[in-house]
Every structure is written in structure tokens, then in C-alpha cells.
C-alpha atoms as a PDB file:
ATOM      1  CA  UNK A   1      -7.119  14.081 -15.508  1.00  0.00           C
ATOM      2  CA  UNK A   2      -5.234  13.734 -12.344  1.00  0.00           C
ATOM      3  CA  UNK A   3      -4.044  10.930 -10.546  1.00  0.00           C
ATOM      4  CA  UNK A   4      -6.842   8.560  -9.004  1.00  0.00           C
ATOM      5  CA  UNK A   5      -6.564   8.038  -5.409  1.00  0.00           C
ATOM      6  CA  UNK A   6      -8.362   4.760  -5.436  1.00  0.00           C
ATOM      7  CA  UNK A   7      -5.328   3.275  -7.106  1.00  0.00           C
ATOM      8  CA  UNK A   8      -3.542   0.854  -5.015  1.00  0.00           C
ATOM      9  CA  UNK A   9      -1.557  -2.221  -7.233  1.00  0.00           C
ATOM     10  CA  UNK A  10       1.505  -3.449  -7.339  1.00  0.00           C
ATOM     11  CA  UNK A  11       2.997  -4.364 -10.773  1.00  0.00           C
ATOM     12  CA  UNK A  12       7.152  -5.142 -10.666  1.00  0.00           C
ATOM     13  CA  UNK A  13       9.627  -2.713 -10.887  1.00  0.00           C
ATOM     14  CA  UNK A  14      12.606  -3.584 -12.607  1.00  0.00           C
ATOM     15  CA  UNK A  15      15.716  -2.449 -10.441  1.00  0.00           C
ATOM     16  CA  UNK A  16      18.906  -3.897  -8.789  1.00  0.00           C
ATOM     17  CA  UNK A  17      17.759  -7.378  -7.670  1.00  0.00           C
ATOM     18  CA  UNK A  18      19.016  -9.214  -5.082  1.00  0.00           C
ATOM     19  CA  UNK A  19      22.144 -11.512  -5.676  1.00  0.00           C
ATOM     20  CA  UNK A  20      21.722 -15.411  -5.244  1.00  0.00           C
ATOM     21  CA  UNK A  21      25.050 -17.067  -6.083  1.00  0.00           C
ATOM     22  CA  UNK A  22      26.599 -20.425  -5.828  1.00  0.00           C
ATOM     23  CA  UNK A  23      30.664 -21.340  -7.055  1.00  0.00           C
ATOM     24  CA  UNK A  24      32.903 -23.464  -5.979  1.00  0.00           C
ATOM     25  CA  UNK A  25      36.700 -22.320  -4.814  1.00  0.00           C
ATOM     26  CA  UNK A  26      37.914 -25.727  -6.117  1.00  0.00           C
ATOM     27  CA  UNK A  27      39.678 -26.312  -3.240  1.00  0.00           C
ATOM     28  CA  UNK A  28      38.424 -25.895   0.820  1.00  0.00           C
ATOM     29  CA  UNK A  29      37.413 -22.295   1.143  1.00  0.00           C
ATOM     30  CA  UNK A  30      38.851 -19.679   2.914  1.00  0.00           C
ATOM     31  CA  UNK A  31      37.942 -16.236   3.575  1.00  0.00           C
ATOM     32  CA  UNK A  32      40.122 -14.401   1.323  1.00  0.00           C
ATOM     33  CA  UNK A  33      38.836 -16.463  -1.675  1.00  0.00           C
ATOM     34  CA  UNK A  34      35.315 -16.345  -0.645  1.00  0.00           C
ATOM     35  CA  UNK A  35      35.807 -12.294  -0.434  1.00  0.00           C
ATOM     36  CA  UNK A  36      37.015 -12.007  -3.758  1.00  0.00           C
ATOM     37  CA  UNK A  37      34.388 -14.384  -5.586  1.00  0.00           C
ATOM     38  CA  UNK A  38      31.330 -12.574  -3.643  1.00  0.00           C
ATOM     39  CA  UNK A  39      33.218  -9.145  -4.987  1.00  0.00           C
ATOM     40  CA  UNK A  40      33.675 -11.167  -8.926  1.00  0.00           C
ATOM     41  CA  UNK A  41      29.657 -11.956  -8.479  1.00  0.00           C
ATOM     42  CA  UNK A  42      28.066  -8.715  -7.538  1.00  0.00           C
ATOM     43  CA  UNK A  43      30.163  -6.587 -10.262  1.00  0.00           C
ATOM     44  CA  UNK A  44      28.601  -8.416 -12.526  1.00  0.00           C
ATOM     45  CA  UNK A  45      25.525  -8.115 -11.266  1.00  0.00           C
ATOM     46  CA  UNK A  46      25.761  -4.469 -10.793  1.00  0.00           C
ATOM     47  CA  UNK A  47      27.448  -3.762 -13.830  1.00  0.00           C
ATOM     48  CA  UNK A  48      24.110  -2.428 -15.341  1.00  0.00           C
ATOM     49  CA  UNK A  49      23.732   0.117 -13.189  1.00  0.00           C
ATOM     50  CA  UNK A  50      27.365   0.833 -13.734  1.00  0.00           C
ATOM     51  CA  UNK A  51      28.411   0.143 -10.125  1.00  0.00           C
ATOM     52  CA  UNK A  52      31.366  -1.774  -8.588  1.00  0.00           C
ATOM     53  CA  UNK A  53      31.989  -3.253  -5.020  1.00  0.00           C
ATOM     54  CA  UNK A  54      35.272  -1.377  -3.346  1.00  0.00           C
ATOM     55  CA  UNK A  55      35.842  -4.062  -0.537  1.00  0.00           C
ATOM     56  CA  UNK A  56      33.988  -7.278   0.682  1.00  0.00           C
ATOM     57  CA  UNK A  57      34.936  -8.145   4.337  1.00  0.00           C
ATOM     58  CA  UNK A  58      33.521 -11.547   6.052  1.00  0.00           C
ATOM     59  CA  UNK A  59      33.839 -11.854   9.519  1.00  0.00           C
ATOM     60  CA  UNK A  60      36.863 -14.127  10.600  1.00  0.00           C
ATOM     61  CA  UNK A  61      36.709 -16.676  13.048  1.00  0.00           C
ATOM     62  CA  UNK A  62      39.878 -18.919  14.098  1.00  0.00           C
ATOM     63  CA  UNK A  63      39.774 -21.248  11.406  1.00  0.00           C
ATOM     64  CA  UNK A  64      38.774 -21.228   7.603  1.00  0.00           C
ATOM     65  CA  UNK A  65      34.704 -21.913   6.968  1.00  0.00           C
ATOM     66  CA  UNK A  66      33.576 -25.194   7.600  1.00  0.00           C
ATOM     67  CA  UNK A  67      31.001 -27.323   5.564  1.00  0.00           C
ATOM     68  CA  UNK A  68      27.779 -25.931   7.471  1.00  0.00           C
ATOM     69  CA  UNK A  69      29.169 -22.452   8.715  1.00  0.00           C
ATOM     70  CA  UNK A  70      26.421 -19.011   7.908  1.00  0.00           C
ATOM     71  CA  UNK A  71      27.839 -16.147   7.931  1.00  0.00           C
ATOM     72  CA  UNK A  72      27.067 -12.044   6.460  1.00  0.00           C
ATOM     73  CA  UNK A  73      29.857 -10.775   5.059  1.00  0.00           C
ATOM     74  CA  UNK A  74      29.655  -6.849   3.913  1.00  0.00           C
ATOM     75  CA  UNK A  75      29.813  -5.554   0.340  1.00  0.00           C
ATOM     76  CA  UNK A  76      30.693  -1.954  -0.077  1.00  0.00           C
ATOM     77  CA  UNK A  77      29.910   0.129  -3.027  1.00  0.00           C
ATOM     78  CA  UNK A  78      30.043   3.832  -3.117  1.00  0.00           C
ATOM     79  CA  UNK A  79      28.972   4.976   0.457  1.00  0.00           C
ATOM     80  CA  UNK A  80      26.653   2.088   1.354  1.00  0.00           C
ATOM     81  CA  UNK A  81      26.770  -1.313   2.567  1.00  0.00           C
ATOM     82  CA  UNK A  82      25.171  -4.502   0.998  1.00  0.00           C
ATOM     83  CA  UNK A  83      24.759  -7.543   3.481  1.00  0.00           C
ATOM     84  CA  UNK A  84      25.926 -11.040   2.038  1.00  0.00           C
ATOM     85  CA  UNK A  85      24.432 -14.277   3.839  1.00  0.00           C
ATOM     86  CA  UNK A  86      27.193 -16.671   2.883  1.00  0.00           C
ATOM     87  CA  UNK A  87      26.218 -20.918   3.602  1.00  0.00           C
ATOM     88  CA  UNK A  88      29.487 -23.355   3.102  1.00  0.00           C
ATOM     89  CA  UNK A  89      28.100 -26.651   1.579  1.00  0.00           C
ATOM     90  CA  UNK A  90      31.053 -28.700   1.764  1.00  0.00           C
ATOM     91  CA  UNK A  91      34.563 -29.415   2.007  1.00  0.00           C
ATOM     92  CA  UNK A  92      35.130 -28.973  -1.817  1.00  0.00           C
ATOM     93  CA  UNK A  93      34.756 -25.274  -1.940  1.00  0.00           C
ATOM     94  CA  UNK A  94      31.325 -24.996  -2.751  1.00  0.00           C
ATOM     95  CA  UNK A  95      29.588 -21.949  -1.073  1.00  0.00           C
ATOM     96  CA  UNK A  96      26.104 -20.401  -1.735  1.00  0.00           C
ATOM     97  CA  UNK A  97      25.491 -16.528  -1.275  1.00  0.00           C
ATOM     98  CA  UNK A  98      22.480 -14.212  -1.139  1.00  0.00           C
ATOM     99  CA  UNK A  99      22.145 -10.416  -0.864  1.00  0.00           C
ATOM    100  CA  UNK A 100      19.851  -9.703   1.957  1.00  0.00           C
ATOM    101  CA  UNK A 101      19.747  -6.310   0.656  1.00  0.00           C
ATOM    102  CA  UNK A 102      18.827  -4.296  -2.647  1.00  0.00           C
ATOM    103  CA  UNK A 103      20.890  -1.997  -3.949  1.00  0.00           C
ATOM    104  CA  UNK A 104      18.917   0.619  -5.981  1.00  0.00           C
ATOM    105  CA  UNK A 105      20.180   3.281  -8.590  1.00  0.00           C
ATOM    106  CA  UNK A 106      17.782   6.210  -7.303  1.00  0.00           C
ATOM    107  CA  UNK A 107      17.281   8.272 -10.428  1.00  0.00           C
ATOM    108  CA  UNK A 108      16.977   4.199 -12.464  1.00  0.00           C
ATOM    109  CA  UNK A 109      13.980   3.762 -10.459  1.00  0.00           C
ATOM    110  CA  UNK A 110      12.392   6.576 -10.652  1.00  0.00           C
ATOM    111  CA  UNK A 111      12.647   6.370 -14.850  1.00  0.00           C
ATOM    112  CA  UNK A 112      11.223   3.162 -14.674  1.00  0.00           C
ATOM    113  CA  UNK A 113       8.541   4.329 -12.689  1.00  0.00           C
ATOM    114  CA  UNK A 114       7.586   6.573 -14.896  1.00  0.00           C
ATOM    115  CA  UNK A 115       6.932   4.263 -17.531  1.00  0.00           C
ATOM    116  CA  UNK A 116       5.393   2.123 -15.538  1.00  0.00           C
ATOM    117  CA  UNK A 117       2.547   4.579 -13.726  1.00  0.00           C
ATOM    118  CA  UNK A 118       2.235   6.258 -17.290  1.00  0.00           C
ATOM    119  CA  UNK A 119       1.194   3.331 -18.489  1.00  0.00           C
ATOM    120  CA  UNK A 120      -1.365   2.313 -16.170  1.00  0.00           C
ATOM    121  CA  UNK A 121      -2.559   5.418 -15.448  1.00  0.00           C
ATOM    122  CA  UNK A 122      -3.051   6.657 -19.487  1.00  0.00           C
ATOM    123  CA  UNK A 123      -0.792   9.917 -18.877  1.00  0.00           C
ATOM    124  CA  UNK A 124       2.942  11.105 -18.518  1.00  0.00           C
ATOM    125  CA  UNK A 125       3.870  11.371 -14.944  1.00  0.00           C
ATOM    126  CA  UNK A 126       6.999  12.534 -13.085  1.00  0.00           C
ATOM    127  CA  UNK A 127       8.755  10.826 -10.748  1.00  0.00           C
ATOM    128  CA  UNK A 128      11.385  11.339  -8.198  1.00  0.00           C
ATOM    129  CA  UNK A 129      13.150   9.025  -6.116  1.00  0.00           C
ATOM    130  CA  UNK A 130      16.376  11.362  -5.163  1.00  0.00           C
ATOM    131  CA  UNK A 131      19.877  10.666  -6.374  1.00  0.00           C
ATOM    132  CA  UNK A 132      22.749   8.254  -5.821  1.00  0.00           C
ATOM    133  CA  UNK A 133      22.050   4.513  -4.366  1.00  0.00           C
ATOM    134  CA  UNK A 134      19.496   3.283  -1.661  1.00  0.00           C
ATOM    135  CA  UNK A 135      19.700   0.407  -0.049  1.00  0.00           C
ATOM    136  CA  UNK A 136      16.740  -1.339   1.116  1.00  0.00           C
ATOM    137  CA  UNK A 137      16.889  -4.886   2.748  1.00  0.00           C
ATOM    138  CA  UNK A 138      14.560  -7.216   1.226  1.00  0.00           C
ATOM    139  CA  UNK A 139      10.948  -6.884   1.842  1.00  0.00           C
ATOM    140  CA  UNK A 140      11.135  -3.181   3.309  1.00  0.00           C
ATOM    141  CA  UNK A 141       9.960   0.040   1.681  1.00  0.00           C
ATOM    142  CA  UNK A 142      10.909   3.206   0.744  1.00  0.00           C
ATOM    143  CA  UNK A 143       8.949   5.992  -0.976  1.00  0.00           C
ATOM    144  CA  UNK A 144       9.181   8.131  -4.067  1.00  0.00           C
ATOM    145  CA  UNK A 145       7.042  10.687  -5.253  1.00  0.00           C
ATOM    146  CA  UNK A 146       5.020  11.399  -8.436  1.00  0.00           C
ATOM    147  CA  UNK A 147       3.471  14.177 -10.248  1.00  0.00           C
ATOM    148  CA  UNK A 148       1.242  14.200 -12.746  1.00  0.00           C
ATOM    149  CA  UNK A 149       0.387  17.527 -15.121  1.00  0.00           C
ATOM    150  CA  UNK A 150      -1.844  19.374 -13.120  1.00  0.00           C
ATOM    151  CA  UNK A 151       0.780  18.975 -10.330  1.00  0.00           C
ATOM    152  CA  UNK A 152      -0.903  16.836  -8.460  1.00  0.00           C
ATOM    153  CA  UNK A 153       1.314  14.643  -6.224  1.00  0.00           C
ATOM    154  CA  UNK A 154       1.386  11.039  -4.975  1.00  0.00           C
ATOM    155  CA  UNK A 155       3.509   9.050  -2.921  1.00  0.00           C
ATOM    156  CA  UNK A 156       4.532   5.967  -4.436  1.00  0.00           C
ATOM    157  CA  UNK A 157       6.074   2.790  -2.008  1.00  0.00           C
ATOM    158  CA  UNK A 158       8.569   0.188  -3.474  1.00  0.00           C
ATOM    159  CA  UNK A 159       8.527  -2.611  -1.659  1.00  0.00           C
ATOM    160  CA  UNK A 160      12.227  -4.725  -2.351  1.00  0.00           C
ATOM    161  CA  UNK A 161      11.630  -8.065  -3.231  1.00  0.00           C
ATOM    162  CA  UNK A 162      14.171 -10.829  -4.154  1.00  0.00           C
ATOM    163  CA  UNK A 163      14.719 -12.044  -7.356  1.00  0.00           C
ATOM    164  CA  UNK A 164      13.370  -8.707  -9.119  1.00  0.00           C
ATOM    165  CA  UNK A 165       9.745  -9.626  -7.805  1.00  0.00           C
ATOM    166  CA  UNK A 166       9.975  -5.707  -6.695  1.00  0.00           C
ATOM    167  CA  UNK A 167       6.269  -4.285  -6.354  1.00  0.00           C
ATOM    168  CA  UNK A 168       4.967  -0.354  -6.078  1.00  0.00           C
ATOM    169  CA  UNK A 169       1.874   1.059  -5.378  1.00  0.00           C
ATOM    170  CA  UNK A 170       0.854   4.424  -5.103  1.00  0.00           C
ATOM    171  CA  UNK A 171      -0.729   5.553  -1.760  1.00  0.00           C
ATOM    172  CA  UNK A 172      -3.314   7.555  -1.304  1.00  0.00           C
END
């Protein structure tokens, strides 16, 4: 039994979602404090995938961020770049972030993958993704590819999604 090429469904993946955050500084914000809660927040979140942020850097403008200001601020980890929408909500310190990126563990996603197409196809099925991180901005694609026993091979597309509403299919 080999792949069939009719298939073409999208069931979630589970993988790095994206980041929606809100905090408060507890005092008017500023860009150094804003840099190192965005860095507090997305350890956290990409502590299961046992990743860490090296540097967040927001772009400066003359003053401190005012109630209103929308900015993207960059989050590094390893060798790629994750972009931060940042909204200040008020004079208090409250501030609201989102990833507009996904940051994918490679070899993660293609495990999970393989579980998933296994079990709606009925049989074991490789699947490759490469190594290291990807990162996708939210609502693009990129591609992996399976193989089933007879060695038959299919592309699969994983579409990022925010909130971990990730979706695959496999093309024909």
C-alpha cells in the first residue's frame, strides 16, 4: 500500500507556535525593559524545544515608547531571526507582543509528522524536514518530504498558523 495521491487535508501540527504576550513594566516602558521581557517571554515559550533567544533589539526612536507606538523588534536564536510586533497600551507599562513568525525545530516536525500521516494513512511513514530551526512567518509554507515502505515519496506543505492552528497536507 503506498501513499494515495488523492489525499489532500490538513489536520494541525503541533510545533513552535507563535508568541502572543501581554505584561506590564510597572512603570512607563522603555526599550531596554521591553527587550528583556520579550527575551523572559519567548524562553519560555521555546523552552520545549530547548531553545533560547541570544539578543532582542527594538528599534529606537528619540524618546521611550509612547501609549499607541507599533513597533517589530528582532529576536535572535541560534542563526535566525524571529520578528516581534510590539503595541504600547498605556502609560503604565503595559505592552502587548506577537511573533509574526514561527520558529520550528526541523527534525520536531518532521517526528510529529510521522505520527500524524501514519495515522491517517494506516502505515509507518518517514519523514524529513532537514535539521536545525526554520523560520516561517505566519501563514507561509514550507515543504517536507515523506516516504512510505515501498519508497514511494510525497511532498508534504506546512502551512504556519498562529496560535498552533498549524495545518499540512500532502501534495500530490
Amino acid at each position: 500500500m503506498s501513499f494515495v495521491a488523492r489525499a489532500v487535508w490538513c489536520v494541525p501540527v503541533l510545533a513552535m507556535t507563535a508568541c502572543n504576550f501581554s505584561f506590564s513594566t510597572g512603570s512607563g516602558p522603555n526599550y531596554s525593559d521591553l527587550e528583556s521581557q520579550i527575551t523572559d517571554e519567548l524562553n519560555t515559550a521555546y523552552a520545549p524545544i530547548s531553545q533560547k533567544v541570544s539578543s532582542v533589539t527594538c528599534p529606537r526612536s528619540q524618546s521611550d515608547p509612547k501609549p499607541g507606538d507599533t513597533f517589530v523588534c528582532d529576536a535572535d536564536v541560534e542563526d535566525v531571526r524571529v520578528r516581534v510586533e510590539v503595541t504600547v497600551e498605556d502609560d503604565e507599562g503595559n505592552v502587548r507582543f506577537s511573533t509574526l513568525d514561527i520558529l520550528f525545530d526541523l527534525a520536531g516536525t518532521a517526528q510529529t509528522l510521522e505520527k500524524k500521516i501514519a495515522a491517517n494513512v494506516g502505515f509507518p511513514v518517514t519523514v524529513d524536514c532537514g535539521k536545525g530551526l526554520e523560520v516561517v512567518p505566519v501563514g507561509k509554507t514550507f515543504t517536507c518530504t515523506a516516504v512510505d515502505r515501498k519508497f514511494v515519496e510525497k511532498t508534504v506543505e506546512v502551512k504556519a498558523g498562529r496560535d498552533g492552528q498549524d495545518d499540512w497536507r500532502i501534495l500530490d
